[in-house]
N, C-alpha and C. Protein backbone atom coordinates (compact mmCIF):
# COMPACT_ATOMS: atom_id res chain seq x y z
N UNK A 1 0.18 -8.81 -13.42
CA UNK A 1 0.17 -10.22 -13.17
C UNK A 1 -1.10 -10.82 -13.73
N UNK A 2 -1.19 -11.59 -14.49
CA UNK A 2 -2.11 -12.27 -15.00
C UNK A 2 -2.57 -13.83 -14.30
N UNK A 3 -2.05 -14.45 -13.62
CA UNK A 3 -1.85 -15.90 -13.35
C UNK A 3 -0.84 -16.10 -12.33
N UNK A 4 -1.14 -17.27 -11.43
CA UNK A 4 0.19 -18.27 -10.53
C UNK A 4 0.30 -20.05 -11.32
N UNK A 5 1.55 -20.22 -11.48
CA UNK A 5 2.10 -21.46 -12.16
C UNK A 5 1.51 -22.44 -10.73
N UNK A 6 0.61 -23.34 -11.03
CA UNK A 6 0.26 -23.96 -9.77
C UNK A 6 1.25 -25.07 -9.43
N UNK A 7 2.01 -25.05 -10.28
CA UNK A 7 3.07 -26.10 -9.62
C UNK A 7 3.84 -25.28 -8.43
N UNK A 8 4.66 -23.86 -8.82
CA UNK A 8 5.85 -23.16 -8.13
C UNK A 8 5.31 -21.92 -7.53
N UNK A 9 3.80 -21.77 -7.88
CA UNK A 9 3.80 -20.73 -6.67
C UNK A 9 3.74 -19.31 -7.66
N UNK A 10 4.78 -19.09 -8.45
CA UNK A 10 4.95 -17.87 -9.20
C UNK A 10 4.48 -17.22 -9.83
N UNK A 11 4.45 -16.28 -9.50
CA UNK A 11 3.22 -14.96 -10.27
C UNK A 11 3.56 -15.28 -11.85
N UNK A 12 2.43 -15.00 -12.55
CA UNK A 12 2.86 -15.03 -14.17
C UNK A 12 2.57 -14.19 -15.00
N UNK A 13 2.48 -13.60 -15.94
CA UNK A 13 2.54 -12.16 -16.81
C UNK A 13 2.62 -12.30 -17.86
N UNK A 14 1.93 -11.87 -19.19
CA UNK A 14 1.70 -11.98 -20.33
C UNK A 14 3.22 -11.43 -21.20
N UNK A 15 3.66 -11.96 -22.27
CA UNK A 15 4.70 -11.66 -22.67
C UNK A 15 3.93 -11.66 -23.67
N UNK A 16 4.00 -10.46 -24.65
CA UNK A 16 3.27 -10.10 -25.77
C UNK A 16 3.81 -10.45 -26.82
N UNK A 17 5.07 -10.45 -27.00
CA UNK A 17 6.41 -10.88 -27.90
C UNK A 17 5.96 -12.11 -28.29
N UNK A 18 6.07 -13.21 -27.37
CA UNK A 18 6.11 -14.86 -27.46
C UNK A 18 4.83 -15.44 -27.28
N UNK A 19 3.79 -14.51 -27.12
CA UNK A 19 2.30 -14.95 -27.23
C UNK A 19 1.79 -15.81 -26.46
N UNK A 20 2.80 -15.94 -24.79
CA UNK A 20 2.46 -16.72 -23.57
C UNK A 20 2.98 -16.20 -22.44
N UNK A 21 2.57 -16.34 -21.29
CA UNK A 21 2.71 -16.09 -20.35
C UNK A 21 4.50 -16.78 -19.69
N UNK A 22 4.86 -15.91 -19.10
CA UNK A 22 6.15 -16.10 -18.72
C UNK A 22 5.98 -15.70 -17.13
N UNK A 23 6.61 -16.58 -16.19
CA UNK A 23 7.09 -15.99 -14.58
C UNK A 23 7.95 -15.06 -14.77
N UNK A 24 7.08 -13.92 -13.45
CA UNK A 24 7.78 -12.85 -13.40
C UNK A 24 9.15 -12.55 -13.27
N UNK A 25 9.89 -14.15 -12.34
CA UNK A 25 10.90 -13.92 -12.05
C UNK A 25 12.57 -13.87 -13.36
N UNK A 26 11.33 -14.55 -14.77
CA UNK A 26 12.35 -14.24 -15.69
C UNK A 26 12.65 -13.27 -16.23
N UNK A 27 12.63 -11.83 -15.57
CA UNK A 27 12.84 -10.90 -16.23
C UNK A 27 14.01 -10.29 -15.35
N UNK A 28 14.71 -9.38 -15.61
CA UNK A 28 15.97 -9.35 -15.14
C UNK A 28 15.47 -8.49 -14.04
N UNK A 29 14.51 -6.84 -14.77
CA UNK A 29 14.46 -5.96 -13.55
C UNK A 29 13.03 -6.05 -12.73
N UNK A 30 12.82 -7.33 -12.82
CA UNK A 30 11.85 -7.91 -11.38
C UNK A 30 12.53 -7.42 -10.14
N UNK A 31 11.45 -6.70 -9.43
CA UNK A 31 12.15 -6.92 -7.45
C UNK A 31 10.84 -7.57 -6.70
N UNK A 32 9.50 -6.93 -7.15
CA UNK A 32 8.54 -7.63 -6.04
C UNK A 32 6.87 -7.25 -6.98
N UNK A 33 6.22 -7.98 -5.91
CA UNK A 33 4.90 -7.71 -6.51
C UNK A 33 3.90 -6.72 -5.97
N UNK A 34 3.11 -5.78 -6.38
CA UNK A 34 2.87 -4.83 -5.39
C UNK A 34 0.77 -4.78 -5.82
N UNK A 35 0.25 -4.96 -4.17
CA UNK A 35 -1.61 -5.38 -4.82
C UNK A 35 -1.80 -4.01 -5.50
N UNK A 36 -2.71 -4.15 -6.02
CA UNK A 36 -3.32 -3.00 -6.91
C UNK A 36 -4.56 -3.18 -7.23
N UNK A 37 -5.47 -2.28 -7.16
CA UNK A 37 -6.74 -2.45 -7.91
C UNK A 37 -6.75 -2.55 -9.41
N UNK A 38 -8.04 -3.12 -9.94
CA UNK A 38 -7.97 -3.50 -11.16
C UNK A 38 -8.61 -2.08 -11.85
N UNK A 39 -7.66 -1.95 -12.91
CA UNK A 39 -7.94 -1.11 -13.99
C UNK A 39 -9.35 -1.38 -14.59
N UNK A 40 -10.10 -0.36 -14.59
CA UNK A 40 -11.79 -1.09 -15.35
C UNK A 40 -11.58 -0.07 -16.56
N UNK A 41 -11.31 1.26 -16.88
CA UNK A 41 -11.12 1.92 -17.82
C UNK A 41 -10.01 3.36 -17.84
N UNK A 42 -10.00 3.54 -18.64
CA UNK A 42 -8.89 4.63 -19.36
C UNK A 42 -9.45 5.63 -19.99
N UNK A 43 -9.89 7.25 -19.63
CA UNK A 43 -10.00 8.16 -19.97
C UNK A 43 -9.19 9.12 -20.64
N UNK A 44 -9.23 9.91 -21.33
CA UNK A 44 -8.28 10.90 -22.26
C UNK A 44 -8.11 12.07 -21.08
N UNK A 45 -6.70 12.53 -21.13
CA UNK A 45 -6.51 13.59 -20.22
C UNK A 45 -7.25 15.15 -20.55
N UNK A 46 -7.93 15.11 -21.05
CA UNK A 46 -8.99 16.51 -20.83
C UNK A 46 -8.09 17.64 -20.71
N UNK A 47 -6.80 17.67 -20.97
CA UNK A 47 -6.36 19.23 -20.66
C UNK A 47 -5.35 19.31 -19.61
N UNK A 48 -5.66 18.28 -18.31
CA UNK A 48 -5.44 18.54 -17.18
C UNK A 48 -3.77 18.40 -17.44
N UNK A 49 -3.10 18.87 -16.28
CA UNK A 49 -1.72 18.75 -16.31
C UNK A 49 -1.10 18.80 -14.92
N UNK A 50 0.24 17.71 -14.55
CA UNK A 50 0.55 17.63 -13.30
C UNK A 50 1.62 18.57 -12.99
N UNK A 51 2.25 19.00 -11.87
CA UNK A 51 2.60 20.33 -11.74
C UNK A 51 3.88 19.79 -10.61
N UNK A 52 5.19 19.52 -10.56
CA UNK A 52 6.10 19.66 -9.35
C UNK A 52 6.90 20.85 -9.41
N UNK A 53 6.71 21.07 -7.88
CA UNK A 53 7.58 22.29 -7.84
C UNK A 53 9.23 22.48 -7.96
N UNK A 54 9.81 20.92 -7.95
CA UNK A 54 11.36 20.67 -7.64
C UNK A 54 11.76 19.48 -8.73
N UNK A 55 11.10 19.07 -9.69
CA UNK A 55 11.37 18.05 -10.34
C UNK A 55 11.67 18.23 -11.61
N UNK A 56 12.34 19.31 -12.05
CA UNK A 56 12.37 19.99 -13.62
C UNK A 56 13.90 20.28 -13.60
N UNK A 57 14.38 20.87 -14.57
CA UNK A 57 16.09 21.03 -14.56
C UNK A 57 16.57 21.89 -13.53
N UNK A 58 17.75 21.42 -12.90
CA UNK A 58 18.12 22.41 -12.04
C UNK A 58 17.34 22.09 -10.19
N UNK A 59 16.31 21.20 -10.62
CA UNK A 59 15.48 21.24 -9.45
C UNK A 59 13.94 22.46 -9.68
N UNK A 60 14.35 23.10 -10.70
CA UNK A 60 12.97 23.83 -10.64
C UNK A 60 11.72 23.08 -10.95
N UNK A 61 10.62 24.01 -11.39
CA UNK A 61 8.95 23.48 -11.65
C UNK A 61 9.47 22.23 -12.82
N UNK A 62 8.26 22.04 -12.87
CA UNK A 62 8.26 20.58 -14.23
C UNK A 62 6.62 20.70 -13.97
N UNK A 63 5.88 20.92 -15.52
CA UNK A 63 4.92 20.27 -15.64
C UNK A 63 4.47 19.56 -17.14
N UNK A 64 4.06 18.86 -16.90
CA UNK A 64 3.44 17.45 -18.30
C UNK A 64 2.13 17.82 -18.23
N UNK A 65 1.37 17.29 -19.26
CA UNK A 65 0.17 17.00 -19.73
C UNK A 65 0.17 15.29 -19.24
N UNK A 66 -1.37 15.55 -18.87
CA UNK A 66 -2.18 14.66 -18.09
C UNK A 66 -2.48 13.43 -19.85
N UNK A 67 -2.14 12.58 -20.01
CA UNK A 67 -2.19 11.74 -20.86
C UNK A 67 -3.82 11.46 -21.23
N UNK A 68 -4.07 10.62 -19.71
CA UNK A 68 -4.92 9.70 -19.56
C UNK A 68 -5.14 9.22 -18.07
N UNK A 69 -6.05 9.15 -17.78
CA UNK A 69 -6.73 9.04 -16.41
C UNK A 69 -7.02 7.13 -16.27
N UNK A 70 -6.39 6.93 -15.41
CA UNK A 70 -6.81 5.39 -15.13
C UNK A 70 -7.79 4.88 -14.29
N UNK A 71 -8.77 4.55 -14.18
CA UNK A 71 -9.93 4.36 -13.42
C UNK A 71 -10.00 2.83 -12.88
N UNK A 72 -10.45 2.65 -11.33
CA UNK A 72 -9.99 1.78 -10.85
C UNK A 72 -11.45 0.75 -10.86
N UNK A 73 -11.68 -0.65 -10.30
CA UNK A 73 -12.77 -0.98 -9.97
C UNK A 73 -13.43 -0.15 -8.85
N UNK A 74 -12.95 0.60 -7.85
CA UNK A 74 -12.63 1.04 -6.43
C UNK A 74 -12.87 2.77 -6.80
N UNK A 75 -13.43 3.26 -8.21
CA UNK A 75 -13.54 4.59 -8.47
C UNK A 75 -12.03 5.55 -8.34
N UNK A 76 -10.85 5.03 -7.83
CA UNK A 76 -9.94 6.05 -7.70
C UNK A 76 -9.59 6.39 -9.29
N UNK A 77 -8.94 7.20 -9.53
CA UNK A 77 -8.48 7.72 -10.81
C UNK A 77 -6.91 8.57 -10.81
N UNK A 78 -5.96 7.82 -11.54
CA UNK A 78 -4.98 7.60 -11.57
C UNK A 78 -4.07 8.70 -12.85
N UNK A 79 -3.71 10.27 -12.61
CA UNK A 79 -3.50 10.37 -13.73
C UNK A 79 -2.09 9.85 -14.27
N UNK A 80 -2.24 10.04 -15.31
CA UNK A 80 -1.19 9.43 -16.18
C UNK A 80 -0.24 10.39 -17.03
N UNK A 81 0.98 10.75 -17.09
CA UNK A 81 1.68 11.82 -17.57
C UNK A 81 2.36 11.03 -18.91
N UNK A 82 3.15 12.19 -19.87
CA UNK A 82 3.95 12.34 -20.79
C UNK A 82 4.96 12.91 -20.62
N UNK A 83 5.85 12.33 -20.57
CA UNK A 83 7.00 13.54 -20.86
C UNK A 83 7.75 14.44 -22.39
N UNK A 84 8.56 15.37 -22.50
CA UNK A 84 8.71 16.06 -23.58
C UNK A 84 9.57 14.78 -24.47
N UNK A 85 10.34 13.39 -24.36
CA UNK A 85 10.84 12.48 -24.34
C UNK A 85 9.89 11.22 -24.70
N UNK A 86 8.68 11.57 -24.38
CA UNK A 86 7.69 10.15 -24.71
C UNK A 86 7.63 9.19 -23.95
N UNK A 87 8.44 9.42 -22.33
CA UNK A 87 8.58 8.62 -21.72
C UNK A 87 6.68 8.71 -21.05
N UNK A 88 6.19 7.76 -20.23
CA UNK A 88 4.65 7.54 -19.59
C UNK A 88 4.78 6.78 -18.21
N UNK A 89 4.36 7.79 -17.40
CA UNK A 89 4.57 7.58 -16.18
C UNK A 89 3.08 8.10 -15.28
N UNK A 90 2.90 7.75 -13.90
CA UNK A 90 2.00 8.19 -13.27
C UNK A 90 2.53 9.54 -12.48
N UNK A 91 1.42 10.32 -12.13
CA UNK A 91 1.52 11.85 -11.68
C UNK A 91 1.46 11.34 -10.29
N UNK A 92 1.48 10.65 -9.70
CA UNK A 92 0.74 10.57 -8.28
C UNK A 92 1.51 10.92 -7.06
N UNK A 93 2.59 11.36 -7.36
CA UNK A 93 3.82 12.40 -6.55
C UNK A 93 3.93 13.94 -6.84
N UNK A 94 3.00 14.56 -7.95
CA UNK A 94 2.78 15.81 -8.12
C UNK A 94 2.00 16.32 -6.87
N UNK A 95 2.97 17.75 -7.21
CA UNK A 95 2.33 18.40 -5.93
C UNK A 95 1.36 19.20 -5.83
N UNK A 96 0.60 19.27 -7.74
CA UNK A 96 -0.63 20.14 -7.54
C UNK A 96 -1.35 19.33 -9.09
N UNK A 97 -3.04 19.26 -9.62
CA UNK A 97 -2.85 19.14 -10.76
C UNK A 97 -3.65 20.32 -10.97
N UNK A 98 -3.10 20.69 -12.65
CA UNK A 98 -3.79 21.78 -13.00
C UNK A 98 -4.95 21.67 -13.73
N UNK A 99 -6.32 21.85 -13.36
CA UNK A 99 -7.10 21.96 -14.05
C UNK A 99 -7.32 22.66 -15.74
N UNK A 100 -7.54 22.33 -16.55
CA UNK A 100 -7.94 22.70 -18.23
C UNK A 100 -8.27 24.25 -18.09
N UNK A 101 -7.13 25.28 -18.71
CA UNK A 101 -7.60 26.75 -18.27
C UNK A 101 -7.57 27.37 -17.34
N UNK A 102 -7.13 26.48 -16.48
CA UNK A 102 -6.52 27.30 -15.05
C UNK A 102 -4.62 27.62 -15.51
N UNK A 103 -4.06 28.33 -15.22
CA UNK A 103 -2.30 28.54 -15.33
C UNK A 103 -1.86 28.22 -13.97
């Protein structure tokens, strides 16, 4: 969220496409707005990798490489996964991470 339209109240969000800000609510798969701390920087994933024990085919293991670490104003750090697909998602439901050189 970048902005509120001070006329309607509505959260607003950069549309990179059209080079202006658009309300959130024009997007189809809007449901809600959720607080968050502000991103201050973005680290390289060092190796690290997130680890579930039930989230891979079949229900077995699944683990990704740690992308990139998101760092908050608030010091938390957020890792950030890859999948074999290119899809980019957060680890923060893994159930272990693996340290660089640990198996």
């Amino acid at each position: 969220m970048d902005a509120w339209d001070e006329v309607t109240g509505v959260a607003l969000v950069v549309d990179p496409k059209r080079g202006t800000r658009r309300p959130v609510v024009d997007y189809p798969d809007f449901s809600h707005l959720e607080q968050a701390d502000q991103v201050v920087a973005a680290i390289p994933g060092g190796g690290w990798r997130a680890y579930w024990k039930d989230e891979g085919p079949e229900n077995g293991p699944l683990t990704e490489q740690v992308l990139a670490w998101l760092v908050t104003s608030k010091g938390r750090a957020t890792p950030i996964t890859v999948d074999a697909h290119g899809q980019v998602d957060d680890a923060e439901s893994a159930d272990r991470l693996i340290s660089p050189g640990e198996e």
